[in-house]
N, C-alpha and C. Protein backbone atom coordinates (compact mmCIF):
# COMPACT_ATOMS: atom_id res chain seq x y z
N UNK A 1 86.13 89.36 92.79
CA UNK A 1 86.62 88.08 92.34
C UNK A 1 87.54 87.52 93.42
N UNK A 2 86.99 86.50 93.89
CA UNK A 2 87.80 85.71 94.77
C UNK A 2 88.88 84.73 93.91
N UNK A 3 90.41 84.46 94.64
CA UNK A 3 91.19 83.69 93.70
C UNK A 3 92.31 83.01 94.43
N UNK A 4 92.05 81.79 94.66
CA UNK A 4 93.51 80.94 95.44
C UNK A 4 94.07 80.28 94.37
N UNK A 5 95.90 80.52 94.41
CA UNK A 5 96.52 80.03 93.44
C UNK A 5 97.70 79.43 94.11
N UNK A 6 98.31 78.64 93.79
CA UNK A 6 99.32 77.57 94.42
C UNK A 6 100.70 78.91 93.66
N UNK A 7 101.73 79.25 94.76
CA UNK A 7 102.89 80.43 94.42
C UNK A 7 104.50 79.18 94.83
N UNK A 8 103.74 78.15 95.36
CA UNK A 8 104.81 77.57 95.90
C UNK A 8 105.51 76.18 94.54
N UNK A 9 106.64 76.07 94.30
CA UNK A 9 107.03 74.97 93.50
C UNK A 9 107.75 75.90 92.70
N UNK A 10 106.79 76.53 91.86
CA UNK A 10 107.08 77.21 90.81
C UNK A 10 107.13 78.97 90.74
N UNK A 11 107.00 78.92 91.80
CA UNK A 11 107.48 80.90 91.94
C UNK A 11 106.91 81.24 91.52
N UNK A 12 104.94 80.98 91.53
CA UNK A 12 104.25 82.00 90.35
C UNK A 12 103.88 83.00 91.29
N UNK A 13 103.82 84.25 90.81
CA UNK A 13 102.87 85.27 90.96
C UNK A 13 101.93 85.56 89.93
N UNK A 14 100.69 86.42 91.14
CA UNK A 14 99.44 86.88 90.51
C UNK A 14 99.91 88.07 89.99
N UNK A 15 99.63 87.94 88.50
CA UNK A 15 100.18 89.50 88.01
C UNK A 15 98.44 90.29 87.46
N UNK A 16 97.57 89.86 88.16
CA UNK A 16 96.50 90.69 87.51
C UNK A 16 95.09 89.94 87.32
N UNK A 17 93.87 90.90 86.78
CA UNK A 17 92.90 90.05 86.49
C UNK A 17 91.93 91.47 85.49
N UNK A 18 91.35 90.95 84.81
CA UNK A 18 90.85 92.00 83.94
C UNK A 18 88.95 91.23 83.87
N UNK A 19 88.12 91.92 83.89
CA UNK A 19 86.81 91.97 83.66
C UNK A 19 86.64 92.75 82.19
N UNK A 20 85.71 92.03 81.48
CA UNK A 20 85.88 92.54 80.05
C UNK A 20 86.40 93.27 79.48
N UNK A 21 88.03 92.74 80.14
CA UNK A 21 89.34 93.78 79.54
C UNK A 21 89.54 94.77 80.32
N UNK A 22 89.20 95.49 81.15
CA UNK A 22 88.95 96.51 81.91
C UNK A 22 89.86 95.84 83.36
N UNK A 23 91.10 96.16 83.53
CA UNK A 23 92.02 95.90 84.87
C UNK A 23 91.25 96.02 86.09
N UNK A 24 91.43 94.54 86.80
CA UNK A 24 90.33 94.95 88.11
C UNK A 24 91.68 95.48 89.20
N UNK A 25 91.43 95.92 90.43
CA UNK A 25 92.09 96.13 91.54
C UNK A 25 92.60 95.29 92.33
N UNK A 26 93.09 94.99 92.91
CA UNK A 26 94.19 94.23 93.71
C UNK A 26 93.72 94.86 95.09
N UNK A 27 92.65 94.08 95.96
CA UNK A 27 91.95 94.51 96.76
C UNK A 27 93.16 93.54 98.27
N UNK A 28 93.37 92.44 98.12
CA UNK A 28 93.97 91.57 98.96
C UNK A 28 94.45 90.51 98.54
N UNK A 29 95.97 90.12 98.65
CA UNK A 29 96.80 89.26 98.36
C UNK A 29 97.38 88.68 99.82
N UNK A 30 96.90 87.44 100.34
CA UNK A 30 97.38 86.82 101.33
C UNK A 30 98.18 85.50 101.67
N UNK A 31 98.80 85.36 102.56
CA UNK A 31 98.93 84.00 102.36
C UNK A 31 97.79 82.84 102.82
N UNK A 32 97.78 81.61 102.52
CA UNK A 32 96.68 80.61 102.64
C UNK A 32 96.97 79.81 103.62
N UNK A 33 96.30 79.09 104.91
CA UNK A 33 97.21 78.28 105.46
C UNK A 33 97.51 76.81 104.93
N UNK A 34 97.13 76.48 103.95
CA UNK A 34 97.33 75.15 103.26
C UNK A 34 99.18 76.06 102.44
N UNK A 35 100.03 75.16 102.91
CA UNK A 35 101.74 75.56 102.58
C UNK A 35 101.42 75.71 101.06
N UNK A 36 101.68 76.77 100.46
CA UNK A 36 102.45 77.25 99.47
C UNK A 36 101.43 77.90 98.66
N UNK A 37 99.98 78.00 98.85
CA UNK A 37 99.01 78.78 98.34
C UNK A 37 99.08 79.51 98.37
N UNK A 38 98.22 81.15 98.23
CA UNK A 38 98.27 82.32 98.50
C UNK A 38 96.41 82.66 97.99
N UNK A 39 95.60 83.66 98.91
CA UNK A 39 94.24 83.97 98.87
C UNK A 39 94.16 85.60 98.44
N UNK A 40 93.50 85.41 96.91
CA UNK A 40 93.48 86.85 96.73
C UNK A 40 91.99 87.44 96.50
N UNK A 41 91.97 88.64 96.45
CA UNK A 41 90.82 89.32 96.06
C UNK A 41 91.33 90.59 94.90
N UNK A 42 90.07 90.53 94.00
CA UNK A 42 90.05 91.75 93.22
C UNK A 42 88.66 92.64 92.93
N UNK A 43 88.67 93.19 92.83
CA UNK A 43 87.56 94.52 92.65
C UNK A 43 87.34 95.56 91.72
N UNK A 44 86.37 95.79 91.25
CA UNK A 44 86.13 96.74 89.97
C UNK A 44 84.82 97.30 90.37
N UNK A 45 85.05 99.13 90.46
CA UNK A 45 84.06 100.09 90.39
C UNK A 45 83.54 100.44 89.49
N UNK A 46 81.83 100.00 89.11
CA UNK A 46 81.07 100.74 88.25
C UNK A 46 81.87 99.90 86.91
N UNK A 47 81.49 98.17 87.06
CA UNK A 47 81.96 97.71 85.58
C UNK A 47 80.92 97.69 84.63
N UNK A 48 81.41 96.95 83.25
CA UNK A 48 80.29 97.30 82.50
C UNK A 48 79.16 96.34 82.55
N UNK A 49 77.90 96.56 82.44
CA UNK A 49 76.80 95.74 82.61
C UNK A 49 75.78 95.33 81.18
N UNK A 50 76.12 95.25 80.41
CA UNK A 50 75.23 95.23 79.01
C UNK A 50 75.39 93.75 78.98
N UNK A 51 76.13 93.10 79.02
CA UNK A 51 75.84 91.79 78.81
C UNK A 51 76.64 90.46 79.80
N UNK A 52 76.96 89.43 79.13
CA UNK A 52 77.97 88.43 79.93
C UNK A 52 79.37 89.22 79.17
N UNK A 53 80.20 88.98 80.72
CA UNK A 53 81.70 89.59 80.46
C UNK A 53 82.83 88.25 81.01
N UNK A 54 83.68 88.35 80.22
CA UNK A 54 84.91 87.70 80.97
C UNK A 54 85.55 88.11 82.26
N UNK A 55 85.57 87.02 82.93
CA UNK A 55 86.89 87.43 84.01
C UNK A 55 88.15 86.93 83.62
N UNK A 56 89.21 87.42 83.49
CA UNK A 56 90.46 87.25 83.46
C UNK A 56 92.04 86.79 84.39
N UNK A 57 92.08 85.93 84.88
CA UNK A 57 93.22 86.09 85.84
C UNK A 57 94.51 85.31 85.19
N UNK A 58 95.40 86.46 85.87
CA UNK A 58 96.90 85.88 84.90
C UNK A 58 97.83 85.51 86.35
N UNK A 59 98.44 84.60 85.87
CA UNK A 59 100.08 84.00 86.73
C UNK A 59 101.31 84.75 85.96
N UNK A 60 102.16 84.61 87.04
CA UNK A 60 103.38 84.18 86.07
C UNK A 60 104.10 83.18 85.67
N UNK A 61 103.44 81.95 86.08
CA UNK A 61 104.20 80.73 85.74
C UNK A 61 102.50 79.74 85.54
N UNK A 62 102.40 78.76 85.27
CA UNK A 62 101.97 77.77 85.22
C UNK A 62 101.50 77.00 86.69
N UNK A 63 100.41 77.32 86.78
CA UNK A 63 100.12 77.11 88.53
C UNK A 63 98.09 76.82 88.49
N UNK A 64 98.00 76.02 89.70
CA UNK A 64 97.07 75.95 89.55
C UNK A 64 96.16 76.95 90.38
N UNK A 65 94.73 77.37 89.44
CA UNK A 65 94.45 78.89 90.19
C UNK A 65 92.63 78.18 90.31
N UNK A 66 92.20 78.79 91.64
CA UNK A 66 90.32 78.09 91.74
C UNK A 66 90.04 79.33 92.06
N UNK A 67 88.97 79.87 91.45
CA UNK A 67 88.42 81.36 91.77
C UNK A 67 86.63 81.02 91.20
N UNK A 68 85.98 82.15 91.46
CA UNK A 68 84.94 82.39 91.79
C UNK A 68 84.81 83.87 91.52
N UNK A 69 83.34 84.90 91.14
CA UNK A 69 82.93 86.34 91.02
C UNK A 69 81.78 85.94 91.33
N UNK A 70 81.50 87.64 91.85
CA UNK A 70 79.65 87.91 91.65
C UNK A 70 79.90 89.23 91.53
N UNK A 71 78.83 89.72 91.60
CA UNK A 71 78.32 91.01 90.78
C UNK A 71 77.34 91.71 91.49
N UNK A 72 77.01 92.77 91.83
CA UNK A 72 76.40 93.32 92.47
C UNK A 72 75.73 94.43 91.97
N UNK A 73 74.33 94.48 91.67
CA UNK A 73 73.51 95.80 90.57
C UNK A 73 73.03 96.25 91.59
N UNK A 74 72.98 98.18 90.97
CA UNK A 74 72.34 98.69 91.94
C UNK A 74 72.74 99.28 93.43
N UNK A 75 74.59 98.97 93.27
CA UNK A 75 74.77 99.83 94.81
C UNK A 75 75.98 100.68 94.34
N UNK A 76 75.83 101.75 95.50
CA UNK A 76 76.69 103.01 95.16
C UNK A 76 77.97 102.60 94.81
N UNK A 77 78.65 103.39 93.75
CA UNK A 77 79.97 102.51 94.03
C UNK A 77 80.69 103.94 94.03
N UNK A 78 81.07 104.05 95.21
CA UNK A 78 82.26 105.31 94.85
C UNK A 78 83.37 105.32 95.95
N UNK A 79 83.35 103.78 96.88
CA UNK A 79 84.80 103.61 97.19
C UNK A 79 84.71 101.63 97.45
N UNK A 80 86.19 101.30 97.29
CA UNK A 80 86.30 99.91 97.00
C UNK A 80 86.76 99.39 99.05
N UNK A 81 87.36 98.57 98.55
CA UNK A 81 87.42 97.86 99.86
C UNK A 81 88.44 98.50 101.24
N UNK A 82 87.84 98.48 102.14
CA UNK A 82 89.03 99.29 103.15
C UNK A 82 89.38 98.62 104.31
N UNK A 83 89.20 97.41 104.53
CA UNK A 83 89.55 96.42 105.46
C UNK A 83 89.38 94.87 105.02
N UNK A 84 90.15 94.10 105.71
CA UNK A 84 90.23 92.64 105.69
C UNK A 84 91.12 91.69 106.55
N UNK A 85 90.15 90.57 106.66
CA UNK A 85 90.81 89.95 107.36
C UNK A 85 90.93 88.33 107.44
N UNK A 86 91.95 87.69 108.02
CA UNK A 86 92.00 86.30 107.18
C UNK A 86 91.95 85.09 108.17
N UNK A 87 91.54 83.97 107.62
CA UNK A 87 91.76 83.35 109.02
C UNK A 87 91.52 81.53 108.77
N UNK A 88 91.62 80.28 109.10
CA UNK A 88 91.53 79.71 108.74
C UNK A 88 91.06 78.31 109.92
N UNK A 89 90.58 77.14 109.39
CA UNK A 89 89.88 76.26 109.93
C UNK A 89 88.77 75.79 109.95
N UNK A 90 88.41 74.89 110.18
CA UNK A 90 86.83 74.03 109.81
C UNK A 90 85.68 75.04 110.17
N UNK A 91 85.59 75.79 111.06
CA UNK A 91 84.31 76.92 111.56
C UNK A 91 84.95 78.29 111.44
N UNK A 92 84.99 79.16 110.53
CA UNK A 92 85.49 80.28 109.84
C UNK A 92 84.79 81.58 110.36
N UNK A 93 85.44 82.59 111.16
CA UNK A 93 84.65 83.46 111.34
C UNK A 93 85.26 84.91 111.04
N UNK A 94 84.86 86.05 110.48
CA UNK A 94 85.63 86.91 110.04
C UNK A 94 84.80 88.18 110.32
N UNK A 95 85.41 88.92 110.67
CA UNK A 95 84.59 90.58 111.05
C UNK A 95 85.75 91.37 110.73
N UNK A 96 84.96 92.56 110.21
CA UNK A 96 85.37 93.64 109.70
C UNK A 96 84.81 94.45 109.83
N UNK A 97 85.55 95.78 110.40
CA UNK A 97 85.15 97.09 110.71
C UNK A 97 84.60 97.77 109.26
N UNK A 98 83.44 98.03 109.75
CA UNK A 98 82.97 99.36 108.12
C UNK A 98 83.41 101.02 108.69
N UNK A 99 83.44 101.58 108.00
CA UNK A 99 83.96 103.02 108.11
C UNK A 99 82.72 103.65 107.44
N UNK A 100 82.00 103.42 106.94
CA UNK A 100 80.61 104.31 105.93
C UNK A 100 79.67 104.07 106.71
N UNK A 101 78.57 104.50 106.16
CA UNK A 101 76.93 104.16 106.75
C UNK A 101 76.79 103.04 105.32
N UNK A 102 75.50 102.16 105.22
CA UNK A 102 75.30 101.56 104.56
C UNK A 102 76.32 100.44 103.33
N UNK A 103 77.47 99.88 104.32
CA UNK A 103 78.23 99.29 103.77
C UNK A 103 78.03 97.36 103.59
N UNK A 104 78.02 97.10 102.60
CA UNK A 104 77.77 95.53 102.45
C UNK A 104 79.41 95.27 103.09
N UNK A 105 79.12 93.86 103.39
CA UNK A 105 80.68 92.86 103.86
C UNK A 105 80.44 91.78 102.75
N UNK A 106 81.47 91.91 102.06
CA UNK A 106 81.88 90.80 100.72
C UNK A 106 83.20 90.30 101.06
N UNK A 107 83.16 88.43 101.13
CA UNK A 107 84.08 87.59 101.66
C UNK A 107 84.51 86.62 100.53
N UNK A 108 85.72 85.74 100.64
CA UNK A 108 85.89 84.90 99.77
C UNK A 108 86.48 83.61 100.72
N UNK A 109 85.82 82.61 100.35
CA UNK A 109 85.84 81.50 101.09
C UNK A 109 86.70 80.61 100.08
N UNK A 110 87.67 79.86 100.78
CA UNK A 110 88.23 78.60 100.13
C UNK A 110 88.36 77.10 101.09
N UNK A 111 88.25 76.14 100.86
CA UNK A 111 88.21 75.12 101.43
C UNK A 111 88.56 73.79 100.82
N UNK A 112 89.27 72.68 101.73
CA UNK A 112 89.54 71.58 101.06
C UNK A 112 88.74 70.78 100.34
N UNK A 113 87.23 70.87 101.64
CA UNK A 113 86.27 69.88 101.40
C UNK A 113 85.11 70.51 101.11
N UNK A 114 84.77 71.95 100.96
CA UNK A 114 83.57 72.53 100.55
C UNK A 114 82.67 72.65 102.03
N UNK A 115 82.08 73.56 101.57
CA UNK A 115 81.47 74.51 102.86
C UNK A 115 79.95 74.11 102.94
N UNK A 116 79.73 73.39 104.40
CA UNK A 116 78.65 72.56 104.61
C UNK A 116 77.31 73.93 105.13
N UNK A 117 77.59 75.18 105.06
CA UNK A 117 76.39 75.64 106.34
C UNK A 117 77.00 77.51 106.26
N UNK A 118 76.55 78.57 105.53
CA UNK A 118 76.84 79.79 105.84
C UNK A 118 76.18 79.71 107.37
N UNK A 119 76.94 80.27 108.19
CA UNK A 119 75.75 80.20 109.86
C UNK A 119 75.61 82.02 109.76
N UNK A 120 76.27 82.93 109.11
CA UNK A 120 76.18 84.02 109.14
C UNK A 120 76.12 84.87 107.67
N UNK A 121 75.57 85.36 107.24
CA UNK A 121 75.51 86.26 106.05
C UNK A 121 75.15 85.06 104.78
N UNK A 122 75.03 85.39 103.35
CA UNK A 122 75.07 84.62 102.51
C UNK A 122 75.34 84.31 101.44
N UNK A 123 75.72 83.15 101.18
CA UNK A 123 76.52 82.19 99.76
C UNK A 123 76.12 82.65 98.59
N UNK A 124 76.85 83.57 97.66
CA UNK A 124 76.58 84.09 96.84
C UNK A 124 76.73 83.24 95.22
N UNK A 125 77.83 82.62 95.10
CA UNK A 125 78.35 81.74 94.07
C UNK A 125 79.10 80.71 94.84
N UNK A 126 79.55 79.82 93.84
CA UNK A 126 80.21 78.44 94.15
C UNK A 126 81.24 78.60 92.87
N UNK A 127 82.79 77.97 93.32
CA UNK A 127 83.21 78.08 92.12
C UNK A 127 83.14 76.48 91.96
N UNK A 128 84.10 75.86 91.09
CA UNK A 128 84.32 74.80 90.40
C UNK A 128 85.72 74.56 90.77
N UNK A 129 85.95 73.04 91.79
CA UNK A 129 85.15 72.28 92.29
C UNK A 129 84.24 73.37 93.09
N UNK A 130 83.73 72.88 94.55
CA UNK A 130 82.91 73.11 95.56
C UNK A 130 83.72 73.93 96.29
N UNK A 131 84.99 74.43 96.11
CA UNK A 131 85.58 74.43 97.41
C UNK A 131 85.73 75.98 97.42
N UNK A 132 85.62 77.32 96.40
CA UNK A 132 85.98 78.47 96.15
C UNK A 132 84.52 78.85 96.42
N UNK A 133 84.07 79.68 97.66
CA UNK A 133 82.79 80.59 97.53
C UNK A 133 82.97 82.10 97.62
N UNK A 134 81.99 82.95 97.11
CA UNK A 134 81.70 84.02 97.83
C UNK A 134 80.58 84.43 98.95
N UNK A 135 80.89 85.15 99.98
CA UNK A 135 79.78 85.33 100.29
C UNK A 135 79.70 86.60 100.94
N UNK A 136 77.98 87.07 101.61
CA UNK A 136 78.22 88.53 101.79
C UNK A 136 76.93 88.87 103.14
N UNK A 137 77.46 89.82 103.73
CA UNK A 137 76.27 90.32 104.91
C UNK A 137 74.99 89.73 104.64
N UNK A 138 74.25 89.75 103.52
CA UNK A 138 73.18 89.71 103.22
C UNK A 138 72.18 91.19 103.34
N UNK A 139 72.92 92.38 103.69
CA UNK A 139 72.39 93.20 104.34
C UNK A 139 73.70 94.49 104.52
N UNK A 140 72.91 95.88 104.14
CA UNK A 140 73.50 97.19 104.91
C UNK A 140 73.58 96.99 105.57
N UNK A 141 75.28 97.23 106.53
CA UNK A 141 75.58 98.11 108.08
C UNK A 141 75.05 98.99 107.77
N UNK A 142 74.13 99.50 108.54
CA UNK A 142 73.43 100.74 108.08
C UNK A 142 74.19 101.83 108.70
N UNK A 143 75.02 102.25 109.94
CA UNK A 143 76.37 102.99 110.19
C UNK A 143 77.20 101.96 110.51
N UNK A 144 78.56 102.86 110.94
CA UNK A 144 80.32 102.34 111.29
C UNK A 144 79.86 101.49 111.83
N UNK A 145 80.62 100.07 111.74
CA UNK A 145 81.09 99.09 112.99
C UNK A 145 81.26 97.56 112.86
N UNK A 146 81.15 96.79 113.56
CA UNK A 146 81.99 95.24 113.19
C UNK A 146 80.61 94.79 112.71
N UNK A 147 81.01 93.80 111.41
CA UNK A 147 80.13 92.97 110.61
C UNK A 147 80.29 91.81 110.69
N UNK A 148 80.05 90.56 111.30
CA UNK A 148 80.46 89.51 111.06
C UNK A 148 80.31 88.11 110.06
N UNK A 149 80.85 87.45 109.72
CA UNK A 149 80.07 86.37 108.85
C UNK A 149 80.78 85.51 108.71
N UNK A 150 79.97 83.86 109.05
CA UNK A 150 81.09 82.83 109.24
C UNK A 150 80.34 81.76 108.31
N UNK A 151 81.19 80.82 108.43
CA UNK A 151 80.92 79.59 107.69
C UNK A 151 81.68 78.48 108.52
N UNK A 152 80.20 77.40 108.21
CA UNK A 152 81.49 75.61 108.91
C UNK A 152 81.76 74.76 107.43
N UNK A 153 82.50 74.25 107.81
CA UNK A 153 83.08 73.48 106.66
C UNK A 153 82.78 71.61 106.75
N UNK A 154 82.34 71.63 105.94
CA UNK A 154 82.06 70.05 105.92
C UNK A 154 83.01 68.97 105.81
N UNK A 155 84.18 69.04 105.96
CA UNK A 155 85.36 68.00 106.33
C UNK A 155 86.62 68.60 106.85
N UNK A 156 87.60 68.40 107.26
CA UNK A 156 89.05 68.70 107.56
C UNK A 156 89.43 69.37 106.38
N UNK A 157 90.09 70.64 106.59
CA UNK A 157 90.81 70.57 105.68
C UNK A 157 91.44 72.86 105.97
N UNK A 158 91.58 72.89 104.76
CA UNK A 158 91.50 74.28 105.69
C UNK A 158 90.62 75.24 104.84
């Protein structure tokens, strides 16, 4: 679950996020370069799959929060995220070292004006507005080493 929430005005913090009740992980909490945002990620091993589930995300104050999930059937899950990295501007490019054999790269994109063009890996969901995506390798590193995957953005903004 990707999640940008405004921390500035009102002193909120992210205190959490739950998938059909079930506490997800606190994978990456960053700052945003748009002043007073903050870009997070959360993660859950082996959730439950029987039907549609809630996602959950809590503040501590009254703030405005744009997020986005996807879901992934069918891959090993027996360790969560072990690198990241952040970065910002109209042509977005991000690599990350894998440490496993057969590791996917799962990203969370935010933007002012919404994201015109994955040029690397691919657009998994859209949140609401346009401007919150996920996206991912499209593909196993099949061993260790840098993964890359970028996106351009279709107006100014960050």
């Amino acid at each position: 679950v990707g999640v940008m929430y405004d921390d500035g005005g009102v002193g909120a913090t992210l205190t959490g996020a739950t998938y059909n009740g079930v506490a997800m992980t606190l994978l990456l909490d960053v700052v945003h370069s748009r002043a007073g945002y903050r870009i997070a990620e959360f993660g859950l091993l082996a959730p439950a799959q029987s039907a549609a589930h809630n996602v959950v995300i809590t503040v501590s104050a009254t703030t405005d929060i744009i997020s986005c999930a996807a879901s992934y059937l069918g891959v090993q899950q027996i360790d969560a995220h072990t690198s990241a990295t952040a970065a910002s501007g109209t042509a977005l490019t991000a690599t990350l070292a894998t440490v496993k054999n057969n590791t996917w790269t799962i990203g969370f994109v935010d933007a002012d004006q919404g994201w015109s063009a994955v040029v690397t890996g691919t657009l998994r969901t859209r949140g609401s507005p346009d401007f919150a995506q996920i996206m991912d390798s499209n593909a196993n590193q099949a061993a260790p080493g840098n993964v890359t995957i970028a996106a351009t953005q279709s107006a100014s903004g960050n």
